[in-house]
N, C-alpha and C. Protein backbone atom coordinates (compact mmCIF):
# COMPACT_ATOMS: atom_id res chain seq x y z
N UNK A 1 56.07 111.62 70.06
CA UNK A 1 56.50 111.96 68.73
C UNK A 1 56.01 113.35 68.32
N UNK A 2 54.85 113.47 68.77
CA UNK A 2 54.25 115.04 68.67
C UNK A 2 55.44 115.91 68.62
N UNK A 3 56.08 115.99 69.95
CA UNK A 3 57.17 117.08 70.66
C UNK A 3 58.17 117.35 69.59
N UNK A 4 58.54 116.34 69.29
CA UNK A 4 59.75 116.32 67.88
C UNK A 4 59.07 116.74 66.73
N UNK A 5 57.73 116.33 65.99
CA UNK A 5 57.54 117.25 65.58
C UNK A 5 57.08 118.61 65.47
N UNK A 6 56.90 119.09 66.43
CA UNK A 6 56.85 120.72 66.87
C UNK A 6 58.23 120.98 66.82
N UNK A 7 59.07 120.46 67.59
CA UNK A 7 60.59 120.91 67.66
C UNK A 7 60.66 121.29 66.07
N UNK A 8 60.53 120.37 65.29
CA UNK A 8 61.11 120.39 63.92
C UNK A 8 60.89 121.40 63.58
N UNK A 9 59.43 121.77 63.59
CA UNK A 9 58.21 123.08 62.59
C UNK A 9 59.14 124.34 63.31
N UNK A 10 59.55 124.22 64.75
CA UNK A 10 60.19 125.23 64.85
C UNK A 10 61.32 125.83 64.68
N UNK A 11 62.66 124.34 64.62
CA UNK A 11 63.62 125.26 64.21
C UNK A 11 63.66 125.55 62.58
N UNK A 12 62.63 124.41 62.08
CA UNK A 12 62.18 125.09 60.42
C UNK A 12 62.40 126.94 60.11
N UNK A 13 60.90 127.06 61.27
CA UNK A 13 60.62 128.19 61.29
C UNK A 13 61.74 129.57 61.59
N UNK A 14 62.88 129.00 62.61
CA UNK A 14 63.90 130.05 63.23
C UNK A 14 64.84 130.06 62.09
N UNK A 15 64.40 129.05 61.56
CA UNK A 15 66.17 129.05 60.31
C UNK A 15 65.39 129.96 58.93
N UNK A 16 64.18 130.43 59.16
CA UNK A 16 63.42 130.80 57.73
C UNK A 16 62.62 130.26 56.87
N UNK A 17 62.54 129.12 57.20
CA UNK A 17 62.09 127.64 56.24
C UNK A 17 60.78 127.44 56.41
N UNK A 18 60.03 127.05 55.24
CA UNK A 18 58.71 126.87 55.61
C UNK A 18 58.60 125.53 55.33
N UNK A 19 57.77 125.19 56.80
CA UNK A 19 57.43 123.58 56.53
C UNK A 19 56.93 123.04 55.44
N UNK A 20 57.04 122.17 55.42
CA UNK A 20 56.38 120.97 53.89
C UNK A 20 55.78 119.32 54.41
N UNK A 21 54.58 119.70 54.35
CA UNK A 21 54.09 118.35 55.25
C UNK A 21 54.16 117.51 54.38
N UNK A 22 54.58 116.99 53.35
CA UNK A 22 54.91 116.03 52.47
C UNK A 22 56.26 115.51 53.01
N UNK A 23 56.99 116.39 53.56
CA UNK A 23 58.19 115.55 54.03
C UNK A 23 58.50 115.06 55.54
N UNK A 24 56.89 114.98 56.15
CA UNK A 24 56.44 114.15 57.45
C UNK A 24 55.87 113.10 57.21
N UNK A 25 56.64 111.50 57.07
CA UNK A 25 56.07 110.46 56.91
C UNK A 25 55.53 109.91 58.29
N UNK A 26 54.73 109.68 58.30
CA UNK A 26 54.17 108.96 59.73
C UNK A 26 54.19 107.48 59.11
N UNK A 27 55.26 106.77 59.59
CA UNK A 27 55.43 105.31 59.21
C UNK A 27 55.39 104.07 59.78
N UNK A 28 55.11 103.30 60.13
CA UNK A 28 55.34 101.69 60.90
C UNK A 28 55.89 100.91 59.80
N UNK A 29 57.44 100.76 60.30
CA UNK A 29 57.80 100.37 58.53
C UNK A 29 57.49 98.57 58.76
N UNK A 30 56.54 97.83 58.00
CA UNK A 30 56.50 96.58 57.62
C UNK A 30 56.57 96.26 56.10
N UNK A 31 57.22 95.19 55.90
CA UNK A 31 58.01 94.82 54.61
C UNK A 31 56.86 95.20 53.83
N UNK A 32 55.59 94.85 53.84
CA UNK A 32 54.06 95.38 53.25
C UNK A 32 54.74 96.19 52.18
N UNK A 33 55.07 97.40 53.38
CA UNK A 33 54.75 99.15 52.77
C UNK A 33 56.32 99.43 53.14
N UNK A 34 56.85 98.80 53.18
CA UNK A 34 58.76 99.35 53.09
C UNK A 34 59.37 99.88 51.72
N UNK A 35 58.61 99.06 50.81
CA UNK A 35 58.84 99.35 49.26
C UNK A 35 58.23 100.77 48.98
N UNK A 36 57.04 101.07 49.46
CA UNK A 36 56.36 101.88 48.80
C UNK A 36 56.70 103.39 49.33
N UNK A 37 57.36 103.08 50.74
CA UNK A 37 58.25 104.15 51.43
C UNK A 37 59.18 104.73 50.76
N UNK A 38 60.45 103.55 50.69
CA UNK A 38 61.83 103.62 49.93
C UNK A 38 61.38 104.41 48.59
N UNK A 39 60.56 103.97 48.11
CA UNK A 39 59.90 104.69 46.69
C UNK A 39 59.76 106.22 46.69
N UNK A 40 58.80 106.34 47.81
CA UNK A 40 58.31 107.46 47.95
C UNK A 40 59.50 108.56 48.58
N UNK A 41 60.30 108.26 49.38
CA UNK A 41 61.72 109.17 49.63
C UNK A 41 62.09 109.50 48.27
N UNK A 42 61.99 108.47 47.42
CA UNK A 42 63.50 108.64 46.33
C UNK A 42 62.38 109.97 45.18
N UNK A 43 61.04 109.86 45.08
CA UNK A 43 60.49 110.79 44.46
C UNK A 43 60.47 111.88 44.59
N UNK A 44 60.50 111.90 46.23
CA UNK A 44 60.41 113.21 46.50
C UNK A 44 61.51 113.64 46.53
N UNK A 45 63.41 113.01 46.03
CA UNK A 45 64.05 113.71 46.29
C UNK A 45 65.31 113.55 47.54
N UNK A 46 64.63 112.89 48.55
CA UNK A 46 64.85 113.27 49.80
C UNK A 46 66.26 112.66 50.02
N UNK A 47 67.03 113.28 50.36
CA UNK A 47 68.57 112.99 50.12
C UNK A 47 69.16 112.36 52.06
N UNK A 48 67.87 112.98 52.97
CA UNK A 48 68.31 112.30 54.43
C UNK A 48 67.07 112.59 55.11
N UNK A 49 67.14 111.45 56.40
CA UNK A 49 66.07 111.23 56.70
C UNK A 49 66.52 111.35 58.39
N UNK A 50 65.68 112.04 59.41
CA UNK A 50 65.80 111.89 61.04
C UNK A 50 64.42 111.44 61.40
N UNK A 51 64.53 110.01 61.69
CA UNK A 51 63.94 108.98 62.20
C UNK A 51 63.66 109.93 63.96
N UNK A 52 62.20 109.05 64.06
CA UNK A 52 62.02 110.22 65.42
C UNK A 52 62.09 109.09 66.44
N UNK A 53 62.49 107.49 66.15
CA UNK A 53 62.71 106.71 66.94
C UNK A 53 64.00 105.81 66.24
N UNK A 54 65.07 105.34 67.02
CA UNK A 54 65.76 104.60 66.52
C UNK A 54 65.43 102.97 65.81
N UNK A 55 64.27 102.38 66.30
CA UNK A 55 64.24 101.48 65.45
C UNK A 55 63.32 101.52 64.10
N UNK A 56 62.80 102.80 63.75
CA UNK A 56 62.14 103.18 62.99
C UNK A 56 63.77 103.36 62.12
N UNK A 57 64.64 104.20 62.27
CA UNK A 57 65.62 104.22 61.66
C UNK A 57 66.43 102.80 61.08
N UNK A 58 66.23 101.92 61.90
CA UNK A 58 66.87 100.76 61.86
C UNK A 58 66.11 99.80 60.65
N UNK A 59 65.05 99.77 60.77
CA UNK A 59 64.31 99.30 59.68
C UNK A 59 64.24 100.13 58.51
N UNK A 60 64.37 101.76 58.54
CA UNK A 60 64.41 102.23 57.26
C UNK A 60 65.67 101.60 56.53
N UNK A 61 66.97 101.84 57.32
CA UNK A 61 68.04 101.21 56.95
C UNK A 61 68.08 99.77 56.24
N UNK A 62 67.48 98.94 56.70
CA UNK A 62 67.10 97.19 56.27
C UNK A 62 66.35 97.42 54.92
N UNK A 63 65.24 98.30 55.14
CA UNK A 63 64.49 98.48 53.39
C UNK A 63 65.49 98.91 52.67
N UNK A 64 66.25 100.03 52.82
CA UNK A 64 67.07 100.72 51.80
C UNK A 64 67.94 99.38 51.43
N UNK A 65 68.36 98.79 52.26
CA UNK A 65 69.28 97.71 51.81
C UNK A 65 68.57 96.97 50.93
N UNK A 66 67.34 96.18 50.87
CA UNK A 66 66.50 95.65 50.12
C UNK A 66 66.48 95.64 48.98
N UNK A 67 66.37 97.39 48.82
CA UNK A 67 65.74 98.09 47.74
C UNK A 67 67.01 98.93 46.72
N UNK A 68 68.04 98.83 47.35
CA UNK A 68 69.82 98.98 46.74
C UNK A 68 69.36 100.02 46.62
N UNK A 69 68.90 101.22 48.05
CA UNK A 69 69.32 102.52 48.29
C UNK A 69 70.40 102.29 48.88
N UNK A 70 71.79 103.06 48.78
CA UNK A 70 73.31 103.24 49.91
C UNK A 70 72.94 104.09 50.43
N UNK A 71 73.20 103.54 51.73
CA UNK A 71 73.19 104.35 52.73
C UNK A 71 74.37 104.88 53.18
N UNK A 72 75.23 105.69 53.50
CA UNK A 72 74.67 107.29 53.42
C UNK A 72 75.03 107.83 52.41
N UNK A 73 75.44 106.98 50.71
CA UNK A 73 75.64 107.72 50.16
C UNK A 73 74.68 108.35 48.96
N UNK A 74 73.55 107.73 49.51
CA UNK A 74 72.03 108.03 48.32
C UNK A 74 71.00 108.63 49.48
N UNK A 75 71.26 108.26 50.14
CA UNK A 75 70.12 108.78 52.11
C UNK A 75 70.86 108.32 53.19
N UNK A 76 70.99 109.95 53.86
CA UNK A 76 71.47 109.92 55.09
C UNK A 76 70.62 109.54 56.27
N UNK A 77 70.99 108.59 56.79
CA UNK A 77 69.77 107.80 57.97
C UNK A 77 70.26 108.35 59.50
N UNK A 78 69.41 109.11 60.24
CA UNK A 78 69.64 109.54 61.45
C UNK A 78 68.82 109.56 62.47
N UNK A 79 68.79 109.44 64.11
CA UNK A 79 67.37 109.06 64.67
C UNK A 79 68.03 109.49 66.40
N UNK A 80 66.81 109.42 66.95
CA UNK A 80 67.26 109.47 68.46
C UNK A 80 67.56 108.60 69.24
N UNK A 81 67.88 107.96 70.31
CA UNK A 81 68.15 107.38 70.95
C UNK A 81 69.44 107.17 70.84
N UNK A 82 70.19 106.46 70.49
CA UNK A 82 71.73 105.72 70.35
C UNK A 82 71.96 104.91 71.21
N UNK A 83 70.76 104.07 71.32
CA UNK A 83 71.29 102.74 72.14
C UNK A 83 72.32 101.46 71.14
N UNK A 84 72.97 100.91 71.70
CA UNK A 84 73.99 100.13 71.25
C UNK A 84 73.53 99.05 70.02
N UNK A 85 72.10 99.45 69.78
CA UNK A 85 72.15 98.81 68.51
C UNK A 85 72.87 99.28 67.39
N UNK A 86 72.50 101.06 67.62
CA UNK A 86 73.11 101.74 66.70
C UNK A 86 74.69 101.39 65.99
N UNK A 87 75.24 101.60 66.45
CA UNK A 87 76.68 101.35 66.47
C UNK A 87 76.71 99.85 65.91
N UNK A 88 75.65 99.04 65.87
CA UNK A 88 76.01 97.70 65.25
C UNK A 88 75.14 97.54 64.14
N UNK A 89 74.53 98.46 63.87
CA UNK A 89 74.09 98.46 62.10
C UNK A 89 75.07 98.48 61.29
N UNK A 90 74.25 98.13 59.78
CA UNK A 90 75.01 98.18 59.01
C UNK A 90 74.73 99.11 58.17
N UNK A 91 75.08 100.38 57.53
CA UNK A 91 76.28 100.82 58.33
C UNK A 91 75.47 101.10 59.73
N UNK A 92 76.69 101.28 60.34
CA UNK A 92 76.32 102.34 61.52
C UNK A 92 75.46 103.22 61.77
N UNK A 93 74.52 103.52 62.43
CA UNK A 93 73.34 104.49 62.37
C UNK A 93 73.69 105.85 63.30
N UNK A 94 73.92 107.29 62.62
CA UNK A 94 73.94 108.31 63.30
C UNK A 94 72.72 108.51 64.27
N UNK A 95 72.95 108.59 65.71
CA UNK A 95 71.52 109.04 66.36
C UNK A 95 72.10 109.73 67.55
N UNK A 96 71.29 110.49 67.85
CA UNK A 96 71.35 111.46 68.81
C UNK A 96 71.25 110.81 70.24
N UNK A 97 72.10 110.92 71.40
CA UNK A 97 72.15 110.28 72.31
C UNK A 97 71.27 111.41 73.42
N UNK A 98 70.21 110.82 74.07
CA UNK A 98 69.41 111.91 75.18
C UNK A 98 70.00 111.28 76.53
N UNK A 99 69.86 112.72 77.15
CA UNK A 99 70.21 112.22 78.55
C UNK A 99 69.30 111.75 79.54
N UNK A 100 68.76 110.63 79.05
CA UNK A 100 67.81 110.19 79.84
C UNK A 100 67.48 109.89 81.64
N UNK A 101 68.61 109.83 81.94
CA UNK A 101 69.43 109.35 82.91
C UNK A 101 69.00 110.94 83.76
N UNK A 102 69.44 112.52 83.29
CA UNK A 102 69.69 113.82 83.92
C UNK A 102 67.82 114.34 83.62
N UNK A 103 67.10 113.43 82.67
CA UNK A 103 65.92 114.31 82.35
C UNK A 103 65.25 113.63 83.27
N UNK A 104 65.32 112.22 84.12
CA UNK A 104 64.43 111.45 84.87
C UNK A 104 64.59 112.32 86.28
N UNK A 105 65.93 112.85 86.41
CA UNK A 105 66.32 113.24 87.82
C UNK A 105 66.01 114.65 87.82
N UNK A 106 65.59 115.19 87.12
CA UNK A 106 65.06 116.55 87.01
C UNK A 106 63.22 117.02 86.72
N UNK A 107 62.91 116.07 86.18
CA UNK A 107 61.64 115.26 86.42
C UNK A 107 61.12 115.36 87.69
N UNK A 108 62.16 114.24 88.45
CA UNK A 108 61.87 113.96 89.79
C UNK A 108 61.58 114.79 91.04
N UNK A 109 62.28 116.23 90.39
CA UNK A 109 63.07 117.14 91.33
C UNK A 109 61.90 118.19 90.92
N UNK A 110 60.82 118.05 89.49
CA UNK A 110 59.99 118.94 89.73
C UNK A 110 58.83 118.46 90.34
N UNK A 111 58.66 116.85 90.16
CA UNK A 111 57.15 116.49 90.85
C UNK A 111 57.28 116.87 92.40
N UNK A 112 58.73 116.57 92.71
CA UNK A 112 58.54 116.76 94.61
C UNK A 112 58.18 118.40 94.46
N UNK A 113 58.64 119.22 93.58
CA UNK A 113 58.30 120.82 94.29
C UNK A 113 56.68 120.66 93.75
N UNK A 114 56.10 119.82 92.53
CA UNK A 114 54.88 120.30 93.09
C UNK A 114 54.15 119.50 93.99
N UNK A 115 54.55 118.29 94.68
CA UNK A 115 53.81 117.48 95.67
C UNK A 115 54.03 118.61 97.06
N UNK A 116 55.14 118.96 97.40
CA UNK A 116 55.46 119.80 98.01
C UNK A 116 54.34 121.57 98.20
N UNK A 117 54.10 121.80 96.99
CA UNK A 117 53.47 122.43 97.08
C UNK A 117 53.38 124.30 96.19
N UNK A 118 54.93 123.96 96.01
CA UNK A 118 55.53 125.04 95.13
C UNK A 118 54.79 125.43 94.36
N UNK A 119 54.75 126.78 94.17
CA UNK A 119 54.10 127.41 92.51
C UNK A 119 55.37 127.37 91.61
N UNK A 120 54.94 126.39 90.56
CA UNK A 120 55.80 125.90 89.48
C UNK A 120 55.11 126.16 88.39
N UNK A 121 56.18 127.48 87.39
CA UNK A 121 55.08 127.85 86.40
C UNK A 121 55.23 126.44 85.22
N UNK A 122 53.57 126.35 84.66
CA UNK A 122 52.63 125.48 83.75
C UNK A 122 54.33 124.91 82.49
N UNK A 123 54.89 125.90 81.93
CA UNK A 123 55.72 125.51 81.10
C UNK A 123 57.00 124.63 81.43
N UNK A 124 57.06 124.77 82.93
CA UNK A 124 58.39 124.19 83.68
C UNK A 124 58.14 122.99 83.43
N UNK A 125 57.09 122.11 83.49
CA UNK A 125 56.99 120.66 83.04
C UNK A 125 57.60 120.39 81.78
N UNK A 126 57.29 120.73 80.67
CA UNK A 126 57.97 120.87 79.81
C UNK A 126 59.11 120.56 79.32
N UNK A 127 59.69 122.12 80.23
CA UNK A 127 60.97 122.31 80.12
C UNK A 127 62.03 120.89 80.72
N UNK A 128 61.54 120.64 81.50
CA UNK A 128 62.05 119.64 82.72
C UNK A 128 62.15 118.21 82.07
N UNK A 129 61.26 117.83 81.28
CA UNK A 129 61.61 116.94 80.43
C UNK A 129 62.65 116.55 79.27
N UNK A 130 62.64 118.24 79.40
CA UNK A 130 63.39 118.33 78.04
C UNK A 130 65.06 118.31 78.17
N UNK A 131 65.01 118.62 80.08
CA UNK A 131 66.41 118.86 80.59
C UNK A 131 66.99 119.94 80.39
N UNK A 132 65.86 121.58 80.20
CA UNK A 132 65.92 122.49 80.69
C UNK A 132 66.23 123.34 81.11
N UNK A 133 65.00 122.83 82.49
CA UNK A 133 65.84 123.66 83.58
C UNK A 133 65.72 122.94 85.14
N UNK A 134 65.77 123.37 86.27
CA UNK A 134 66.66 122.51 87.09
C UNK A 134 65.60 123.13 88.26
């Protein structure tokens, strides 16, 4: 979750924008503290939300329902993964589909060059996860 949020701070940063750590919830949503979440979006404003895991999204979605936030027309709910739960929420949950499948095989293709023995520069790990570079 780290990675995503660095990603974020940075394209913050490329678009001009200065971060606002008030609008980084670090959440485990349980019905507990679902209320006090839903609450806390609507104070601050916050008109959409990118969930950094899909079932984190999936449960924000279930509180908002709870709590008679509409979704997407009071908070836009969005997240990564897009496994086939997505598509069977209610509504439907926008999420970003990774190529998990091309980042494992590129992965693979950097541990053999360094078991192998290759000088592989320090950032290529990284990159290689990220699906990169090759």
């Amino acid at each position: 979750m780290e990675d995503r949020l660095l990603g974020y701070r940075d394209a913050l940063e490329r678009a001009g924008l200065s971060f606002q750590p008030e609008f980084v919830l670090h959440h485990v949503l349980h019905a507990s503290d679902g209320a006090s979440l839903v609450e806390r979006l609507r104070h601050l404003e916050v008109t959409a939300v990118f969930a950094a895991s899909e079932s984190a999204a999936l449960d924000l979605l279930r509180l908002c329902g709870l709590r008679g936030v509409a979704v997407p027309r009071q908070l836009a709910v969005a997240a990564f993964d897009d496994t086939p739960m997505a598509a069977l929420a209610s509504p439907p949950l926008t999420a970003v589909r990774q190529p998990t499948a091309e980042i494992g095989a590129r992965a693979t293709r950097l541990l053999l060059r360094l078991v192998s023995g290759e000088d592989v520069p320090p950032f290529a790990a990284g990159f290689a996860m990220m699906g990169l570079c090759r």
